[in-house]
N, C-alpha and C. Protein backbone atom coordinates (compact mmCIF):
# COMPACT_ATOMS: atom_id res chain seq x y z
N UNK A 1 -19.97 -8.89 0.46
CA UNK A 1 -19.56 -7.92 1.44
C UNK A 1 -19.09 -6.66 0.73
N UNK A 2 -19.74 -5.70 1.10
CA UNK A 2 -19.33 -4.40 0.62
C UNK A 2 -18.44 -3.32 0.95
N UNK A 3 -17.41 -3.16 -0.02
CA UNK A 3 -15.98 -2.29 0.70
C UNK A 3 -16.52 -1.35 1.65
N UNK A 4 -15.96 -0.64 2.06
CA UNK A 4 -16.17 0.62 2.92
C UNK A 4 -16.81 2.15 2.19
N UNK A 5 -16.00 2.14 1.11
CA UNK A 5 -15.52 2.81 0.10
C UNK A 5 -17.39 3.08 -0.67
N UNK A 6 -16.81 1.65 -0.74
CA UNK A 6 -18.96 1.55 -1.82
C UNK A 6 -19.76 1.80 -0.68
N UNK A 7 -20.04 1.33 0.19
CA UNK A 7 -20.82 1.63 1.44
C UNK A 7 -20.80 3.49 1.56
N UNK A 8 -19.66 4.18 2.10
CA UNK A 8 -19.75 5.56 2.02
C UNK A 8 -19.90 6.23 0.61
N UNK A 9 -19.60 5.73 -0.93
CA UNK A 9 -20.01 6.70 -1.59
C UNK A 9 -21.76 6.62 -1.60
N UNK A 10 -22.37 5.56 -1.59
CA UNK A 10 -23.88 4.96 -1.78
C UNK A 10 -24.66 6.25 -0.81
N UNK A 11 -23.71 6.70 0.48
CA UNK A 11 -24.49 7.55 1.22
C UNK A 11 -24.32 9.12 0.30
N UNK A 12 -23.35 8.84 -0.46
CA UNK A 12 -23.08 10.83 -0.82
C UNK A 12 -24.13 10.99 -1.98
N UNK A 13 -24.30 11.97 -2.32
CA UNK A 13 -25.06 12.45 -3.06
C UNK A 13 -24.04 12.35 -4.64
N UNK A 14 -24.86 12.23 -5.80
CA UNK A 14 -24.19 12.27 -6.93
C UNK A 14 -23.03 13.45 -7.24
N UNK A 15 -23.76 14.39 -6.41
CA UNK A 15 -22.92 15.85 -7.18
C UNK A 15 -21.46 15.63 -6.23
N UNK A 16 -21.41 14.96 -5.08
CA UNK A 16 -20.53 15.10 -3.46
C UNK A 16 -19.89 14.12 -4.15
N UNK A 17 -20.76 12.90 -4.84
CA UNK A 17 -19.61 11.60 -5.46
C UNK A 17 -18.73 12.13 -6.57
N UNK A 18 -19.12 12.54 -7.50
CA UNK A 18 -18.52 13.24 -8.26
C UNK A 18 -17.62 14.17 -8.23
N UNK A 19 -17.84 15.01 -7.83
CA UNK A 19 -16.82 16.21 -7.30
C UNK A 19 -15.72 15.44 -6.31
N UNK A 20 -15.89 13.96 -5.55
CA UNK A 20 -14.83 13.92 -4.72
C UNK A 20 -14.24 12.86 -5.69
N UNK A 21 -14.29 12.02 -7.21
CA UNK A 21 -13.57 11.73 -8.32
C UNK A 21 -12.55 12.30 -9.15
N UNK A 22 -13.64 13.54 -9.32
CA UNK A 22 -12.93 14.89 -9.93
C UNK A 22 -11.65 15.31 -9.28
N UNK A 23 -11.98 15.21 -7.93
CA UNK A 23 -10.72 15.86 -7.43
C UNK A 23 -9.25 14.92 -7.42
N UNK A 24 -9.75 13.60 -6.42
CA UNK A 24 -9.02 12.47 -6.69
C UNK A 24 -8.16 12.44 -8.34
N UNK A 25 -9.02 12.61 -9.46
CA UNK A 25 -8.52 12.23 -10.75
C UNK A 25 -7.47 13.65 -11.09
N UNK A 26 -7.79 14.67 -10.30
CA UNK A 26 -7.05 16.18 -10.53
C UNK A 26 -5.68 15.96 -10.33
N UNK A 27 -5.87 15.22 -8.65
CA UNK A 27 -4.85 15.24 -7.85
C UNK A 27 -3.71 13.86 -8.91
N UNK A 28 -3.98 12.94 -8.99
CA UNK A 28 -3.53 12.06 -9.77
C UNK A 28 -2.59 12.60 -11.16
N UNK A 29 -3.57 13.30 -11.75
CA UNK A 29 -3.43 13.71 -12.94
C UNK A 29 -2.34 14.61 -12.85
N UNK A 30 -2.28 15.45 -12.13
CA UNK A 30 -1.31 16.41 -11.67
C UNK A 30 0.47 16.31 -11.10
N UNK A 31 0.18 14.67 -10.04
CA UNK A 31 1.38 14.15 -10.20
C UNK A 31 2.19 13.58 -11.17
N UNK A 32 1.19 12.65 -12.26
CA UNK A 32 1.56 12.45 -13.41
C UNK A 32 2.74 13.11 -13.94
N UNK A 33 1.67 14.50 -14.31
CA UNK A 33 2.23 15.57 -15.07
C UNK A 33 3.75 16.13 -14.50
N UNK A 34 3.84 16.57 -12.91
CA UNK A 34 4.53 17.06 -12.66
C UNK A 34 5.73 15.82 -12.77
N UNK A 35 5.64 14.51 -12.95
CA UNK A 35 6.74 13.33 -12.81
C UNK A 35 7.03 13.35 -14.68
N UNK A 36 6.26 13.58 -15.43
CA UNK A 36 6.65 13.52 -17.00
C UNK A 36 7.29 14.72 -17.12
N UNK A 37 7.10 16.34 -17.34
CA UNK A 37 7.38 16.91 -17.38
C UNK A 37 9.09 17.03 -16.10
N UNK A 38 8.92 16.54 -15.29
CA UNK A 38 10.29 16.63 -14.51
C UNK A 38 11.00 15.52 -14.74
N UNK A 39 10.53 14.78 -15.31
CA UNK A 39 11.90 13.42 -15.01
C UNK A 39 11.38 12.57 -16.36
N UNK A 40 10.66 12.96 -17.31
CA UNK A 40 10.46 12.43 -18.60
C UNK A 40 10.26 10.99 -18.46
N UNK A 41 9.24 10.73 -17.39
CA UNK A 41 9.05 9.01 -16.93
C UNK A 41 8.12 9.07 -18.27
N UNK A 42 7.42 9.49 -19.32
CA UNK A 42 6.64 8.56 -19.69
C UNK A 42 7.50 7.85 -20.49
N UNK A 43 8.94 8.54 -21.35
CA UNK A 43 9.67 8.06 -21.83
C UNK A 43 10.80 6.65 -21.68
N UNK A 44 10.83 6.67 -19.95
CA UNK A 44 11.55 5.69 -19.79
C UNK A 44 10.76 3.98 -19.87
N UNK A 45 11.83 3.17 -19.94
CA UNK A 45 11.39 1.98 -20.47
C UNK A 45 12.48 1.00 -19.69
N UNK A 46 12.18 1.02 -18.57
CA UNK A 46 12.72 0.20 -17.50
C UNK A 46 12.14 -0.95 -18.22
N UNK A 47 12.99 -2.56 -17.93
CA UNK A 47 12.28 -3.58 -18.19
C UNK A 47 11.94 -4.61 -16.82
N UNK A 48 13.13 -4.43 -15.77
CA UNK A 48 13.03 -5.27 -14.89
C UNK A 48 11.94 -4.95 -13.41
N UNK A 49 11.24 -5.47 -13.36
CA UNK A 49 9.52 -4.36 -12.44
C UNK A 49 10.27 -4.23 -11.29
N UNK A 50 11.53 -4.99 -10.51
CA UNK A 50 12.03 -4.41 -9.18
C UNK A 50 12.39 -2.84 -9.66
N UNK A 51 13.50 -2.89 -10.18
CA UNK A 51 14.12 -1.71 -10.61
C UNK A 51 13.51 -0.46 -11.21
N UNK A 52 12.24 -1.05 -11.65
CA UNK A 52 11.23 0.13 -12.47
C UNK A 52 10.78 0.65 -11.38
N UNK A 53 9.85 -0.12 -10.24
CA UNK A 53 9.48 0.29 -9.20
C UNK A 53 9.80 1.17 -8.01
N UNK A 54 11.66 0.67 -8.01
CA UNK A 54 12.59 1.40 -6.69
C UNK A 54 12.66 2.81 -7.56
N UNK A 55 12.74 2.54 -9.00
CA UNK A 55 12.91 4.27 -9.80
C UNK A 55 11.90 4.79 -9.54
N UNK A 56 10.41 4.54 -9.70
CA UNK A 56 9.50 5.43 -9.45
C UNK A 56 9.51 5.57 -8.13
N UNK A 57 9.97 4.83 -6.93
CA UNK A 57 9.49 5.62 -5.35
C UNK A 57 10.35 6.45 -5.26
N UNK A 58 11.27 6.69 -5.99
CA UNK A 58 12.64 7.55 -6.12
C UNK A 58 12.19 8.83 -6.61
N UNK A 59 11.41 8.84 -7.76
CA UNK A 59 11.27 9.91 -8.41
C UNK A 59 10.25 10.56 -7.55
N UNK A 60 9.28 9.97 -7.21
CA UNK A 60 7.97 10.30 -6.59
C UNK A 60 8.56 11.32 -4.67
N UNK A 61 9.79 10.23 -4.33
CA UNK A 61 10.67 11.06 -3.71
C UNK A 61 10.84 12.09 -3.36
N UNK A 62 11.74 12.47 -4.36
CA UNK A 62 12.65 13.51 -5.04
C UNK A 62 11.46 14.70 -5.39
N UNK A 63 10.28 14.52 -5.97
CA UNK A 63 9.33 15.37 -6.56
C UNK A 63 8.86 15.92 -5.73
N UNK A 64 9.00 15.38 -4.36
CA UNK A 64 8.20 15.51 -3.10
C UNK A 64 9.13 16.78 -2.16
N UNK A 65 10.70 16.54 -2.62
CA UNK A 65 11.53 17.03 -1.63
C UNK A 65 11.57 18.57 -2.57
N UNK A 66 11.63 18.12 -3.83
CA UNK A 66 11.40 19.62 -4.43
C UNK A 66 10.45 20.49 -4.93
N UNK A 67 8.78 19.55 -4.11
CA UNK A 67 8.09 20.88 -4.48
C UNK A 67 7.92 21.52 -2.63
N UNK A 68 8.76 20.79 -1.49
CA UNK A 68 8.56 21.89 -0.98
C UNK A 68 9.47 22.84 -0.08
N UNK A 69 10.54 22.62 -1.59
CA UNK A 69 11.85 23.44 -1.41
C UNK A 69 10.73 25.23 -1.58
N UNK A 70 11.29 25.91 -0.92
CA UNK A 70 10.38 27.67 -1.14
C UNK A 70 11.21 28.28 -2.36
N UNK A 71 11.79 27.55 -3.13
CA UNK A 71 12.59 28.38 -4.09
C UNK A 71 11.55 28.79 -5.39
N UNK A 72 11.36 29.84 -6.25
CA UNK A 72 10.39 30.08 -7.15
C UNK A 72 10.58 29.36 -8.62
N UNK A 73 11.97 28.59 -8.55
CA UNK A 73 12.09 28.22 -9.80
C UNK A 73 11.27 26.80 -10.18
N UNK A 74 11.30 26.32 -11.39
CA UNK A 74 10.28 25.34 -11.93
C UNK A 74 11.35 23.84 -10.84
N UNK A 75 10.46 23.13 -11.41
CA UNK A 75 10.54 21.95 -11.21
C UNK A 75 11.57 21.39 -11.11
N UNK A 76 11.93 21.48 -12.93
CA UNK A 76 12.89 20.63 -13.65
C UNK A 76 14.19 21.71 -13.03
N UNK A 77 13.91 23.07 -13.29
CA UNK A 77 15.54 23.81 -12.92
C UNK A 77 15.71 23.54 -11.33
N UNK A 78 15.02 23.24 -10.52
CA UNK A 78 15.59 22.90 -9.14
C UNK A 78 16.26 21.50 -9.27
N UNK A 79 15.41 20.73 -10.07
CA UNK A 79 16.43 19.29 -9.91
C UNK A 79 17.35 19.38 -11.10
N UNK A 80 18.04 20.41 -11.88
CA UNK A 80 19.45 20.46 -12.39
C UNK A 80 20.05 21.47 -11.74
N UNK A 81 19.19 22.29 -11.17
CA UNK A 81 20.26 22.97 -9.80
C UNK A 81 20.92 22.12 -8.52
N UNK A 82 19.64 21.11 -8.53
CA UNK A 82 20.53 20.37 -7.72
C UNK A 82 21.71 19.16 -8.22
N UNK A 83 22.32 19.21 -9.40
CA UNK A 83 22.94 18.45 -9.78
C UNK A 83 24.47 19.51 -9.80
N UNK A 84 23.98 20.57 -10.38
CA UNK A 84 24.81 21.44 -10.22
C UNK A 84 25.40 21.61 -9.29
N UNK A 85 24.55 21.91 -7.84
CA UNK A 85 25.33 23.17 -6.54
C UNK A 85 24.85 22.49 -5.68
N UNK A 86 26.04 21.68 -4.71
CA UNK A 86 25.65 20.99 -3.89
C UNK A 86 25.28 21.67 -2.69
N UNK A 87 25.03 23.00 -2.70
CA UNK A 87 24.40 24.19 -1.26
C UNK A 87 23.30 23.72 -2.06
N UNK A 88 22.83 24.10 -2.91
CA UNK A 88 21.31 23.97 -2.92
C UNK A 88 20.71 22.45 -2.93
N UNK A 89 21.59 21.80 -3.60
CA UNK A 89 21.49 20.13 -2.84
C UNK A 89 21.38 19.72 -1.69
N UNK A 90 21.85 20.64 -1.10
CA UNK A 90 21.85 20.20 0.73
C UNK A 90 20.44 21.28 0.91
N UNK A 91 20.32 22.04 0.54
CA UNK A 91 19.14 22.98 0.63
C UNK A 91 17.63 22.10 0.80
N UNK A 92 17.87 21.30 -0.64
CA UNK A 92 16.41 20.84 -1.10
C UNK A 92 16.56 19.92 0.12
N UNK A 93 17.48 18.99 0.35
CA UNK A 93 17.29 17.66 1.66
C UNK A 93 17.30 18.68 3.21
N UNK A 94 17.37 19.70 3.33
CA UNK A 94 17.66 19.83 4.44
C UNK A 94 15.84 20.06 4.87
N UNK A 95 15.33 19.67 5.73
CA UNK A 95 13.72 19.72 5.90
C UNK A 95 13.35 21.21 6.67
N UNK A 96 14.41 21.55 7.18
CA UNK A 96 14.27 22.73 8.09
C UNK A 96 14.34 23.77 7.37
N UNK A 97 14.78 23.78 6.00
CA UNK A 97 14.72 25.01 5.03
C UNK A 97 13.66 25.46 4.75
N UNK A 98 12.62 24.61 5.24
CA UNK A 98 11.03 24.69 4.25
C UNK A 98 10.43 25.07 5.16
């Protein structure tokens, strides 16, 4: 029985299959980046997989609430601004700011 998945790429054309990998692997690649560079996950070394796991839906979170804070600063300085200044802490959670 054939996924769904294999069934619809079999209909796209190579260049349509490809290009919709490419993007998938962009998009991937990109959260990665923005979770290493902001929260230095490749470094961490959780051992217990509950606790590793609740940290990454945390971070993945958090990454979420501050890219769509409208503020122009990077990444990483919004989440030590928000450690700093709890207005802009309430800023990044407040959903109506955005």
């Amino acid at each position: 029985m054939q996924t769904p998945l294999v069934r619809d790429s079999a209909t796209l054309g190579i260049e349509q299959f490809s290009k919709a990998v490419r993007n998938h692997w962009g998009i991937e690649t990109t959260c990665h980046w923005s979770l290493d560079v902001t929260y230095g996950e490749d470094g961490l070394r959780t051992r217990q997989r509950t606790i590793a796991e609740n940290l990454a839906w945390l971070r993945r979170f958090t990454l979420s609430l501050l890219k769509q804070h409208s503020g122009k600063e990077s990444l990483a300085m919004k989440r030590r601004m928000c450690g700093w200044n709890d207005d802009f802490l309430m800023q990044v959670l407040d959903t109506k700011a955005t």
